[in-house]
C-alpha atoms as a PDB file:
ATOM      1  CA  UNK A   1      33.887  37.400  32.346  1.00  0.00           C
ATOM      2  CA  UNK A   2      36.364  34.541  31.337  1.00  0.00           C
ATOM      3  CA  UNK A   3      40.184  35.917  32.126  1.00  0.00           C
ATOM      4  CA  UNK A   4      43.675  33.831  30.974  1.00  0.00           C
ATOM      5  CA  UNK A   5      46.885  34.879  32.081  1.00  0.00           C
ATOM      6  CA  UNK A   6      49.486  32.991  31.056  1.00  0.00           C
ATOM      7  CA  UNK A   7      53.606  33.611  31.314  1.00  0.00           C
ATOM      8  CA  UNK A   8      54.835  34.586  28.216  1.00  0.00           C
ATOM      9  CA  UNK A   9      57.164  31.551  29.124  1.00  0.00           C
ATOM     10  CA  UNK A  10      54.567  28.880  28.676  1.00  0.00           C
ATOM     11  CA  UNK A  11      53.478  27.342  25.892  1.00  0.00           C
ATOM     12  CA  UNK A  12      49.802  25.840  26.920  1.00  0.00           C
ATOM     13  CA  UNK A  13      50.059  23.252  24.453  1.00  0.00           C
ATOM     14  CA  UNK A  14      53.411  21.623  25.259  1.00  0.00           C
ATOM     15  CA  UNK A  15      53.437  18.461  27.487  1.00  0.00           C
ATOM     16  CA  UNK A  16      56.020  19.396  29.698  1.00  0.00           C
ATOM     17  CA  UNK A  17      55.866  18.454  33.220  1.00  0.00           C
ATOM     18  CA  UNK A  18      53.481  20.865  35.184  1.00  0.00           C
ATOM     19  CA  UNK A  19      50.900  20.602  38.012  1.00  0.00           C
ATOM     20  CA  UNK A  20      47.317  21.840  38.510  1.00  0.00           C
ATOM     21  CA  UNK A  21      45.505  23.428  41.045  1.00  0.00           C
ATOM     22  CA  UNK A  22      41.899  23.466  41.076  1.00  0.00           C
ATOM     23  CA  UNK A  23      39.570  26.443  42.869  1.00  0.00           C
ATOM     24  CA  UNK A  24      35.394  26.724  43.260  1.00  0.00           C
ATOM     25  CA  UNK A  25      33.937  29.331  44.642  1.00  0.00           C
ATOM     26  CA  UNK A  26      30.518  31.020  44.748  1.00  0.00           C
ATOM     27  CA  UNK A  27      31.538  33.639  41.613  1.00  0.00           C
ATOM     28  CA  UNK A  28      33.723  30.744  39.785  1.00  0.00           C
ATOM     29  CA  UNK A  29      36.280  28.912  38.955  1.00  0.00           C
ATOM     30  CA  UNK A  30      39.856  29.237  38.428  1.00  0.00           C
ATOM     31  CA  UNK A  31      42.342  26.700  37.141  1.00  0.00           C
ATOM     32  CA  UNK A  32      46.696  27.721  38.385  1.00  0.00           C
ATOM     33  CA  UNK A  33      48.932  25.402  36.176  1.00  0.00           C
ATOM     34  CA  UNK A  34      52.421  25.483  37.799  1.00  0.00           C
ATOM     35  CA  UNK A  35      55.936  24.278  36.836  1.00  0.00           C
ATOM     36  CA  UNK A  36      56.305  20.356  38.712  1.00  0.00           C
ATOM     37  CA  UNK A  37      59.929  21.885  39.626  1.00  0.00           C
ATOM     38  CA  UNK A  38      59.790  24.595  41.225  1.00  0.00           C
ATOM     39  CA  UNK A  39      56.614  23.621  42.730  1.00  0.00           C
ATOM     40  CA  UNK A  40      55.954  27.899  43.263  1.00  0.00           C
ATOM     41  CA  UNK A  41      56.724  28.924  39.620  1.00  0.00           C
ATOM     42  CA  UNK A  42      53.342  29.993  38.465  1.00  0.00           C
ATOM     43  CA  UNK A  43      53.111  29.346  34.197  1.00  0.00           C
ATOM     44  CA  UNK A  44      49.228  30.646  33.867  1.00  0.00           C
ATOM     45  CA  UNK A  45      45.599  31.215  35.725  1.00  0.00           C
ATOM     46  CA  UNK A  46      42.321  30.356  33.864  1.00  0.00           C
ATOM     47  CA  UNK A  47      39.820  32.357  35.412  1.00  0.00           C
ATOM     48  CA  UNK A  48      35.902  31.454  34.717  1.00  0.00           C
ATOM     49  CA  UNK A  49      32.344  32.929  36.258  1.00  0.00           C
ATOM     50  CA  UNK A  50      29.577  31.552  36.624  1.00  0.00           C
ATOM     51  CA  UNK A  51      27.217  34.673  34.951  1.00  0.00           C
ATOM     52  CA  UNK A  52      27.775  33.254  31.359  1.00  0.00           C
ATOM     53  CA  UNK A  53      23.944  33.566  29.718  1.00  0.00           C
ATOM     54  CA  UNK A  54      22.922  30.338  27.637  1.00  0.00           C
ATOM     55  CA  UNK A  55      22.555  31.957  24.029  1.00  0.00           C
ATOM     56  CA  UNK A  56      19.552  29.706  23.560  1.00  0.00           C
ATOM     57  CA  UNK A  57      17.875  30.424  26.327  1.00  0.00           C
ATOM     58  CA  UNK A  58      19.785  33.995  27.589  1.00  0.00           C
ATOM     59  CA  UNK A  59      19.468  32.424  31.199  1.00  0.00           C
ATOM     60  CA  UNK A  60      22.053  31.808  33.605  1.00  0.00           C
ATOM     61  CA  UNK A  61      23.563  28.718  33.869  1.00  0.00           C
ATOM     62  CA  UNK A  62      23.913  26.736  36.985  1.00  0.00           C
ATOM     63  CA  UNK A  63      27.744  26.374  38.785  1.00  0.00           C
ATOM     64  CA  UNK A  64      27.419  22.621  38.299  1.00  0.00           C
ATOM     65  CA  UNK A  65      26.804  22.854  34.550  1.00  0.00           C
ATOM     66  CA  UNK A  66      29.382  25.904  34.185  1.00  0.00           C
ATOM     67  CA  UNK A  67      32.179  24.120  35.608  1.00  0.00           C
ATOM     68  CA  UNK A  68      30.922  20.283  33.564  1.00  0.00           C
ATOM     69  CA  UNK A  69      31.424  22.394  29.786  1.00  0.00           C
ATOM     70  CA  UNK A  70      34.641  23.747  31.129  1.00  0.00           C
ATOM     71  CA  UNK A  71      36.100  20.604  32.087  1.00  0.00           C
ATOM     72  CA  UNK A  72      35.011  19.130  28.975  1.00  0.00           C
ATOM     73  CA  UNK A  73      35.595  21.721  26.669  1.00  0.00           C
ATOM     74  CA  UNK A  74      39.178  24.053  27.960  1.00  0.00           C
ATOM     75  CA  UNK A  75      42.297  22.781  25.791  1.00  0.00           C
ATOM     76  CA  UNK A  76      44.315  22.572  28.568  1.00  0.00           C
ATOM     77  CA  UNK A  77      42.559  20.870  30.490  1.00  0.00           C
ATOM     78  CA  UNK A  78      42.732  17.969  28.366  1.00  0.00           C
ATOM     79  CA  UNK A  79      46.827  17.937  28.381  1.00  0.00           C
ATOM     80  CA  UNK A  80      49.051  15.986  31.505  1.00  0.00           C
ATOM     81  CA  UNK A  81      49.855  16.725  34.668  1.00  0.00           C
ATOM     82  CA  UNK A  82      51.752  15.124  37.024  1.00  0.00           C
ATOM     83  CA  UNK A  83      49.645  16.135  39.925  1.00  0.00           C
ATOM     84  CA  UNK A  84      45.970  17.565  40.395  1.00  0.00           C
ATOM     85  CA  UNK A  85      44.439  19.100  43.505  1.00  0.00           C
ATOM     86  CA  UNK A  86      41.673  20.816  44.864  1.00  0.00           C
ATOM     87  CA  UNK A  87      41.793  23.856  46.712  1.00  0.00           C
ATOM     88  CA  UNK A  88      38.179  23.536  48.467  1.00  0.00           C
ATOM     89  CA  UNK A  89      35.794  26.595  48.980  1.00  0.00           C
ATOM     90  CA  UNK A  90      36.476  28.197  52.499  1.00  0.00           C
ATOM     91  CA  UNK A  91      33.751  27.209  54.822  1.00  0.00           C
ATOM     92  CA  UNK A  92      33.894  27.073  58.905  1.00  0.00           C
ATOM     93  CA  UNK A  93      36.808  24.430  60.380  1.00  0.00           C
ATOM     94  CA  UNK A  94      38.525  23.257  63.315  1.00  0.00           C
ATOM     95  CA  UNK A  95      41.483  21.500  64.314  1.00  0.00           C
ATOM     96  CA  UNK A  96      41.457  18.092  66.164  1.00  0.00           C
ATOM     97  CA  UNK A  97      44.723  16.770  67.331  1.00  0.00           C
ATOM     98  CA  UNK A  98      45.663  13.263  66.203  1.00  0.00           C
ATOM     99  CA  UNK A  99      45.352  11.766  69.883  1.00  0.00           C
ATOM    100  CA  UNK A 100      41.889  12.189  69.315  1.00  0.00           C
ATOM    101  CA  UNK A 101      40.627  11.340  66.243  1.00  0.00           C
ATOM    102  CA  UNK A 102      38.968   8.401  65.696  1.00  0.00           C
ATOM    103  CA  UNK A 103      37.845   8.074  61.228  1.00  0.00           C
ATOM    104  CA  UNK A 104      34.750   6.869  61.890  1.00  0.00           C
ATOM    105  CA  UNK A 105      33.267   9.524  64.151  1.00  0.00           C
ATOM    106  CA  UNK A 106      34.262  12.111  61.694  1.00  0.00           C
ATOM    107  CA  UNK A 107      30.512  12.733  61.281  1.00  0.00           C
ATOM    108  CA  UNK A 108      29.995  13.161  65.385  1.00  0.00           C
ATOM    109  CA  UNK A 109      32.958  15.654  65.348  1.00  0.00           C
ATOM    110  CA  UNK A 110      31.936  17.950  62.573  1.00  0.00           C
ATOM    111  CA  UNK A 111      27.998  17.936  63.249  1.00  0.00           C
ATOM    112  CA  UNK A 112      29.230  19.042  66.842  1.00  0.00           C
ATOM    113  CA  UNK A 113      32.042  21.616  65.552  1.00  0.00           C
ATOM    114  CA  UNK A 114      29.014  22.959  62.940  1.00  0.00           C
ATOM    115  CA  UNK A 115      26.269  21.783  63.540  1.00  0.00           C
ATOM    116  CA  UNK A 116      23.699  20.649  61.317  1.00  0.00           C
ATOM    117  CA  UNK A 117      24.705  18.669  58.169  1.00  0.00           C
ATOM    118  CA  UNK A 118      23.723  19.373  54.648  1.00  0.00           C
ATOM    119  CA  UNK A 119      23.263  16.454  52.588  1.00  0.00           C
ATOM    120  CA  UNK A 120      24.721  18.448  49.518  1.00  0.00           C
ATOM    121  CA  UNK A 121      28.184  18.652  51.902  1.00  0.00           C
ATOM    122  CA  UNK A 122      30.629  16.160  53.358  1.00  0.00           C
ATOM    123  CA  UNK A 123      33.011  16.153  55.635  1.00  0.00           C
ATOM    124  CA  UNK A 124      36.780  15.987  54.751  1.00  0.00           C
ATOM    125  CA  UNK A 125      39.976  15.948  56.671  1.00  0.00           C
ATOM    126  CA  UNK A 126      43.435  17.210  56.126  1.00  0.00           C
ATOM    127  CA  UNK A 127      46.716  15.408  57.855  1.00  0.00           C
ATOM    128  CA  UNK A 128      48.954  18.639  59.007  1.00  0.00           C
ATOM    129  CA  UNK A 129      52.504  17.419  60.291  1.00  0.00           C
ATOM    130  CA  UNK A 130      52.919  20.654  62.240  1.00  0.00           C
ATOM    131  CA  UNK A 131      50.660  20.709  64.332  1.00  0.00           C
ATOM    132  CA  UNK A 132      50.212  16.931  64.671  1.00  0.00           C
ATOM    133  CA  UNK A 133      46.371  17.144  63.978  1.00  0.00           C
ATOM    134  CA  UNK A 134      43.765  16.621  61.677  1.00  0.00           C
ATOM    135  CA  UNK A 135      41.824  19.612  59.602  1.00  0.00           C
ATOM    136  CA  UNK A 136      38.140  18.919  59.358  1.00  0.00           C
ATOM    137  CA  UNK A 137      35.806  20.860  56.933  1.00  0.00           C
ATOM    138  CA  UNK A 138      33.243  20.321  54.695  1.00  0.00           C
ATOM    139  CA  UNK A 139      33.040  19.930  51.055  1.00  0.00           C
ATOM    140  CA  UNK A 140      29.959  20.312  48.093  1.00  0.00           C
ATOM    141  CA  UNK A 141      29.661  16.474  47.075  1.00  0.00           C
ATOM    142  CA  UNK A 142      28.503  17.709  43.348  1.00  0.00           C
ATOM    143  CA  UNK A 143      31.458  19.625  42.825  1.00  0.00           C
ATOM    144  CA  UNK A 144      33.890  16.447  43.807  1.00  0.00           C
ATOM    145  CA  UNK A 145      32.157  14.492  41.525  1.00  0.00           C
ATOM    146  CA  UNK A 146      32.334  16.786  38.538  1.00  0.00           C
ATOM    147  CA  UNK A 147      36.110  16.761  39.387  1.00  0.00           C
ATOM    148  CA  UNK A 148      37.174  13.039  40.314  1.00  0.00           C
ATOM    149  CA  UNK A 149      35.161  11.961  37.040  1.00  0.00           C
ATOM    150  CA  UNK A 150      38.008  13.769  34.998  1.00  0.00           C
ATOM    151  CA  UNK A 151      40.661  13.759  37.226  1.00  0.00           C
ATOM    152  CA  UNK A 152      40.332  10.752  38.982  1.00  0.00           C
ATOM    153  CA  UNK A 153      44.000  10.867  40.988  1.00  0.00           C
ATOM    154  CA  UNK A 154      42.602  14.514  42.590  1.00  0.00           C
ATOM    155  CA  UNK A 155      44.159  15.406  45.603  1.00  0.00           C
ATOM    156  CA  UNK A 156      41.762  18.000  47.900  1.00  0.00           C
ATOM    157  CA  UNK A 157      42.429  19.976  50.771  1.00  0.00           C
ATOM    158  CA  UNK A 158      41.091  22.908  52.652  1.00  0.00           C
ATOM    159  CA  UNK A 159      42.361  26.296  51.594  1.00  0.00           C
ATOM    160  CA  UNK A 160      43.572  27.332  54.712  1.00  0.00           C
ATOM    161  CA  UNK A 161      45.719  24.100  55.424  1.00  0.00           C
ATOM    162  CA  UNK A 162      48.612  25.717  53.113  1.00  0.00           C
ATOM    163  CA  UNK A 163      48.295  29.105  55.200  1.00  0.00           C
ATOM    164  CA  UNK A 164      48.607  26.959  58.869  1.00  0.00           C
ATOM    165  CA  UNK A 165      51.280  24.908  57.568  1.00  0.00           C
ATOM    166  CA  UNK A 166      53.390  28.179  56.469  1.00  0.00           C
ATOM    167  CA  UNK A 167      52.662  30.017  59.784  1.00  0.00           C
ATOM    168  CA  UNK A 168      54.132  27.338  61.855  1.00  0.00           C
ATOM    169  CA  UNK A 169      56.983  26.503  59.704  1.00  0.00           C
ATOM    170  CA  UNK A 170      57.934  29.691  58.907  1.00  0.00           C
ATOM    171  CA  UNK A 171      61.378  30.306  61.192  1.00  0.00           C
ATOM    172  CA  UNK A 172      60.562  33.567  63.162  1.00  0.00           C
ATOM    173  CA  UNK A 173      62.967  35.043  65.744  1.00  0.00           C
ATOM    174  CA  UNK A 174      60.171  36.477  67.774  1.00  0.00           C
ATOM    175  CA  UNK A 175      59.074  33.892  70.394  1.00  0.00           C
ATOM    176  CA  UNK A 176      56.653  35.681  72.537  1.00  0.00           C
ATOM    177  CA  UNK A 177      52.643  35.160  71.173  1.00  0.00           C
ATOM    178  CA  UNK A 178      52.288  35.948  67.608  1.00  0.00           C
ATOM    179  CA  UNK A 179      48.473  36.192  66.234  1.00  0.00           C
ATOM    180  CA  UNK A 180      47.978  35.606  62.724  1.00  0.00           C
ATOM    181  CA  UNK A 181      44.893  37.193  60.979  1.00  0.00           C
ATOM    182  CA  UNK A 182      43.647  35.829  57.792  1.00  0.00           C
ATOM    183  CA  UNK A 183      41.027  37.657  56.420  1.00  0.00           C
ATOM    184  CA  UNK A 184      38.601  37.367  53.968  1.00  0.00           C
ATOM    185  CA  UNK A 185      35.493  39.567  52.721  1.00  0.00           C
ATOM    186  CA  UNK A 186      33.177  38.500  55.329  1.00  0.00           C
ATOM    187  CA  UNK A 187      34.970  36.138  57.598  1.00  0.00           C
ATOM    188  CA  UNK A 188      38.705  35.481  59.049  1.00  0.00           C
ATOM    189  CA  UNK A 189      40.672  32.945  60.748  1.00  0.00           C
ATOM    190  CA  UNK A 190      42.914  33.511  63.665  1.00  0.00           C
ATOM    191  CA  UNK A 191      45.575  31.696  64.710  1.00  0.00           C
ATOM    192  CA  UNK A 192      48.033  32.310  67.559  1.00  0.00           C
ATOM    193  CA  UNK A 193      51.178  30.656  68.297  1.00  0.00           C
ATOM    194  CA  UNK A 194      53.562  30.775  71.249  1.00  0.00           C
ATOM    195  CA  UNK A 195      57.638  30.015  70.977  1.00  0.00           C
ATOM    196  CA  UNK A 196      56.368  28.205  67.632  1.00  0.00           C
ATOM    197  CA  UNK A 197      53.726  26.402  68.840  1.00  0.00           C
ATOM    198  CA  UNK A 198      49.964  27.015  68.083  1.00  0.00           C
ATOM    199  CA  UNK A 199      47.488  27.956  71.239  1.00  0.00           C
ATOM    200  CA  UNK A 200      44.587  29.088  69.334  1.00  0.00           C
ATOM    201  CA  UNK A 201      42.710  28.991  65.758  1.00  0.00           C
ATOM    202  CA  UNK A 202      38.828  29.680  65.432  1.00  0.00           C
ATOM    203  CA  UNK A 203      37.393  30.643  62.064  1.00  0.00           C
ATOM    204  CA  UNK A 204      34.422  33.381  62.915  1.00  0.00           C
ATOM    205  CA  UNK A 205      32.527  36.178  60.548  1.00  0.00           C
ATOM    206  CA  UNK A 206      32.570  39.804  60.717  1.00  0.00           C
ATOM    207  CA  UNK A 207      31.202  42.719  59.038  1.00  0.00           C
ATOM    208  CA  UNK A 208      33.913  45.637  59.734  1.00  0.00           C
ATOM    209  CA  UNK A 209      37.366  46.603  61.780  1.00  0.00           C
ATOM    210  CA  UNK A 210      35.847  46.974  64.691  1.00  0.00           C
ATOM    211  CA  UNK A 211      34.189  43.711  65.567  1.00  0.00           C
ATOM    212  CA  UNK A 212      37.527  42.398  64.431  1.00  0.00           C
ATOM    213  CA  UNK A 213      39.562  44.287  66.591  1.00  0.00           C
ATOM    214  CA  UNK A 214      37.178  43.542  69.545  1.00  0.00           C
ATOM    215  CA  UNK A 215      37.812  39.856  68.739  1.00  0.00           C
ATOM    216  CA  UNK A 216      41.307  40.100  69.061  1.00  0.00           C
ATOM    217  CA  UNK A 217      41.081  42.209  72.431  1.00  0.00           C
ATOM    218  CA  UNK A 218      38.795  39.338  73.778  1.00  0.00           C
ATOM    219  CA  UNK A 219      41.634  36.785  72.617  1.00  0.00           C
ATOM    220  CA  UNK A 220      44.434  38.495  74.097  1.00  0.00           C
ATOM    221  CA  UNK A 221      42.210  38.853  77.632  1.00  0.00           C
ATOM    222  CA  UNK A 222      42.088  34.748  77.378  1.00  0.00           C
ATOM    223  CA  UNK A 223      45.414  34.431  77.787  1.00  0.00           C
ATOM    224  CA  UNK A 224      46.310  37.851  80.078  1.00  0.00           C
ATOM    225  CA  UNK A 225      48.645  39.892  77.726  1.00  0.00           C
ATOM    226  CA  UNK A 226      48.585  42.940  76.707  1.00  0.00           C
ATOM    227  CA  UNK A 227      47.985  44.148  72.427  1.00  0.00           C
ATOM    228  CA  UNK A 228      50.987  46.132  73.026  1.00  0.00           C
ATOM    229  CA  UNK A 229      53.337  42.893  73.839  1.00  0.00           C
ATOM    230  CA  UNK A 230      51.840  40.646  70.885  1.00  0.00           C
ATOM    231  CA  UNK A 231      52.896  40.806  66.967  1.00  0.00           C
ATOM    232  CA  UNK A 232      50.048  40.594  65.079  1.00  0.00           C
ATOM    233  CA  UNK A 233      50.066  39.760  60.945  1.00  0.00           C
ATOM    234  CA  UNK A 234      47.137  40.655  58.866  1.00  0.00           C
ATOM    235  CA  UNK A 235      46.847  38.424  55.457  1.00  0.00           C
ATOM    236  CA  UNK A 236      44.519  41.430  53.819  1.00  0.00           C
ATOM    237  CA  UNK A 237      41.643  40.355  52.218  1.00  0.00           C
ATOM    238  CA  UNK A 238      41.494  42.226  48.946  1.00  0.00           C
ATOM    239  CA  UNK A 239      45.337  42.852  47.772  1.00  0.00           C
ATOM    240  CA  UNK A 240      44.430  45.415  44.510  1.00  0.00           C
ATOM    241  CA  UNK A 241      42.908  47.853  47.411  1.00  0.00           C
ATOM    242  CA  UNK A 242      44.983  47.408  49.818  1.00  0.00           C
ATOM    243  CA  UNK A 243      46.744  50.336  51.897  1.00  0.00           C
ATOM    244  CA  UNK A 244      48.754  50.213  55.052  1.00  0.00           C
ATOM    245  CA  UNK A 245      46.456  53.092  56.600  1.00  0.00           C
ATOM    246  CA  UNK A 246      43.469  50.371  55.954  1.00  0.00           C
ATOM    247  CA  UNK A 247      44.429  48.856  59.197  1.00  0.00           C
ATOM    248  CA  UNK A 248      45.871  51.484  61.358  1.00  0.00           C
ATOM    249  CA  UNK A 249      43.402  50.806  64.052  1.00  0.00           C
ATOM    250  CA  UNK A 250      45.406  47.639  64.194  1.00  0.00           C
ATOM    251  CA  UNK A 251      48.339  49.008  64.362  1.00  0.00           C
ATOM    252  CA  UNK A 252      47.426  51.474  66.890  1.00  0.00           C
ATOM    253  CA  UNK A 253      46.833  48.371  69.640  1.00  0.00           C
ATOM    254  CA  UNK A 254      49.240  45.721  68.069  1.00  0.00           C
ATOM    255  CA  UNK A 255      52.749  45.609  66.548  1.00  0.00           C
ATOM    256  CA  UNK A 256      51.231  45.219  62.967  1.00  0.00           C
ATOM    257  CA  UNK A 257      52.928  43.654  60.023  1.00  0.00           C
ATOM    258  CA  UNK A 258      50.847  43.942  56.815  1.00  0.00           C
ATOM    259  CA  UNK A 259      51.856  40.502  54.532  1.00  0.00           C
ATOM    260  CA  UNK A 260      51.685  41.681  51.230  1.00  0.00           C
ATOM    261  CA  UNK A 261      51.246  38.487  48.292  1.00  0.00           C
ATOM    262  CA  UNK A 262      54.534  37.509  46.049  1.00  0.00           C
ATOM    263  CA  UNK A 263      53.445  37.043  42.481  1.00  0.00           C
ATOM    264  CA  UNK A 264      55.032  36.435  39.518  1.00  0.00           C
ATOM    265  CA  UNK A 265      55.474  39.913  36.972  1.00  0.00           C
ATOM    266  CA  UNK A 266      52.511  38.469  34.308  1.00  0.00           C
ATOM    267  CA  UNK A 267      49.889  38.673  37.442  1.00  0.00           C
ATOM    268  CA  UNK A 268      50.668  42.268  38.374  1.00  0.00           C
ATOM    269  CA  UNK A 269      47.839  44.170  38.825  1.00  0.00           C
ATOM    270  CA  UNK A 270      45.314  41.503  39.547  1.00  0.00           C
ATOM    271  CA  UNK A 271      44.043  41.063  42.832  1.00  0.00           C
ATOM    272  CA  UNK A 272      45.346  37.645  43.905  1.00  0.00           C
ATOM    273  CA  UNK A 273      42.996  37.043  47.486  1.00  0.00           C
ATOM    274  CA  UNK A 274      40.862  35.298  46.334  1.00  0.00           C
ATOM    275  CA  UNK A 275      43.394  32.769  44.812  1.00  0.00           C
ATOM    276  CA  UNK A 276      46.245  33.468  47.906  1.00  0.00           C
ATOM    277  CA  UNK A 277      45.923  29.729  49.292  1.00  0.00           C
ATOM    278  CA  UNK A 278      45.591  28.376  46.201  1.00  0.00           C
ATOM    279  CA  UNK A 279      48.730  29.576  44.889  1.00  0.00           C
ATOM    280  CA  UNK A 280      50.605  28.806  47.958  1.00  0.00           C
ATOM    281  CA  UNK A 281      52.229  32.169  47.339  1.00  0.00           C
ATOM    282  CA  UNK A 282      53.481  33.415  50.575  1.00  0.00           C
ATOM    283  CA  UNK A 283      56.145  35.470  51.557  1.00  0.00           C
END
């Protein structure tokens, strides 16, 4: 099912100065067209799946071919921005700092980070200022392509670079470790810092609280300190059904801080996860 939700403030069809921010997942699609200043103020989300049966034919059609009518065929999509980007979908990645990255080994480091390499994917970097290191991940070639052929200025990155970024730039009085949990349905990214600077980040998979709190035990053992002494925030993974008493096994071990999404009053309601890096919303 197609969804728009657009601020009662925004006009789609005027050709005032906004930006757009691209998302492809699995399910779909979803275009976020923001204000160019501020950066944050959200004006609408376009919202597309890919189970949309081919009246001719009343089969499914493939992602590829989905997402080529949309970007041919959405109004809006035709109008200007002043930027486009690419929020990538969230696969395995690793940070490499700057010291030691060399361009043209890029395929060494990420067929050694994860392993074998599908010729459907390539491998992509992000520049993060804080840390001073490079984000490598992998992207679906066929989906760039769809997306540089109409928008050929696109700007890409990895959907967690946003969330590291805002993590370590985020002023925080508390200087002792801090673990940051990002989850989403079946996987989640840790990342712990120390007086502001990050010590750990490994992407992994789980299937249910307790292999995640068993990670985070193990973590804390690396570097000798107790749950009890360590702040731990949880980025849920499904807003709409979120509860606090969801994670009170967390709480239990850690001092737990549940961050809850900021969104503007037209997106009440909807559950936002899915979309949290790509709309940079954070608290």
């Amino acid at each position: 099912m197609d969804i728009k939700l657009i601020d009662p403030r925004f006009n789609p069809i005027e050709f005032q100065p906004k930006t757009l921010s691209i998302q492809v997942n699995r399910d779909g699609c979803c275009f976020c067209i923001k204000k160019e200043d501020p950066p944050q103020d959200i004006l609408s989300l376009y919202i597309y799946s890919w189970i949309e049966e081919s009246p001719e034919s009343g089969k499914m059609r493939f992602p590829e071919e989905r997402l080529e009518k949309i970007l041919f065929e959405e109004p809006i999509l035709q109008t200007e921005f002043t930027r486009q980007a690419w929020c990538v979908p969230e696969t395995p990645s690793v940070l490499i700092p700057n010291d030691l990255y060399l361009p043209e080994e890029i395929s060494k480091y990420g067929e050694k980070a994860f392993g074998m390499h599908h010729l459907e994917e390539e491998y992509q970097i992000d520049h993060l200022s804080v840390p001073e290191a490079c984000h490598l991940y992998s992207l679906p070639v066929k989906t760039r392509h769809l997306l540089q052929n109409t928008f050929p200025s696109l700007e890409i990155y990895h959907p967690l670079t946003p969330w590291i970024e805002h993590i370590l730039k985020t002023p925080r009085d508390n200087q002792s470790m801090l673990f940051f949990l990002n989850l989403g349905e079946t996987h989640a990214t840790l990342a712990v810092t120390e007086k502001g600077e990050l010590q750990f980040f490994n992407w992994f998979t789980y299937s249910n609280h307790e292999e995640l709190l068993y990670f985070l035990f193990s973590v804390a053992g690396i570097f000798d300190k107790k749950p009890e002494n360590i702040s731990l925030e949880i980025y849920p993974a499904n807003q709409a059904n979120h509860t606090d008493s969801s994670y009170k096994s967390f709480s239990s071990y850690f001092p737990t801080q549940i961050i809850k999404t900021k969104a503007p009053d037209f997106l009440e309601g909807q559950n936002l996860q899915p979309f949290l890096h790509l709309l940079k919303i954070y608290p």
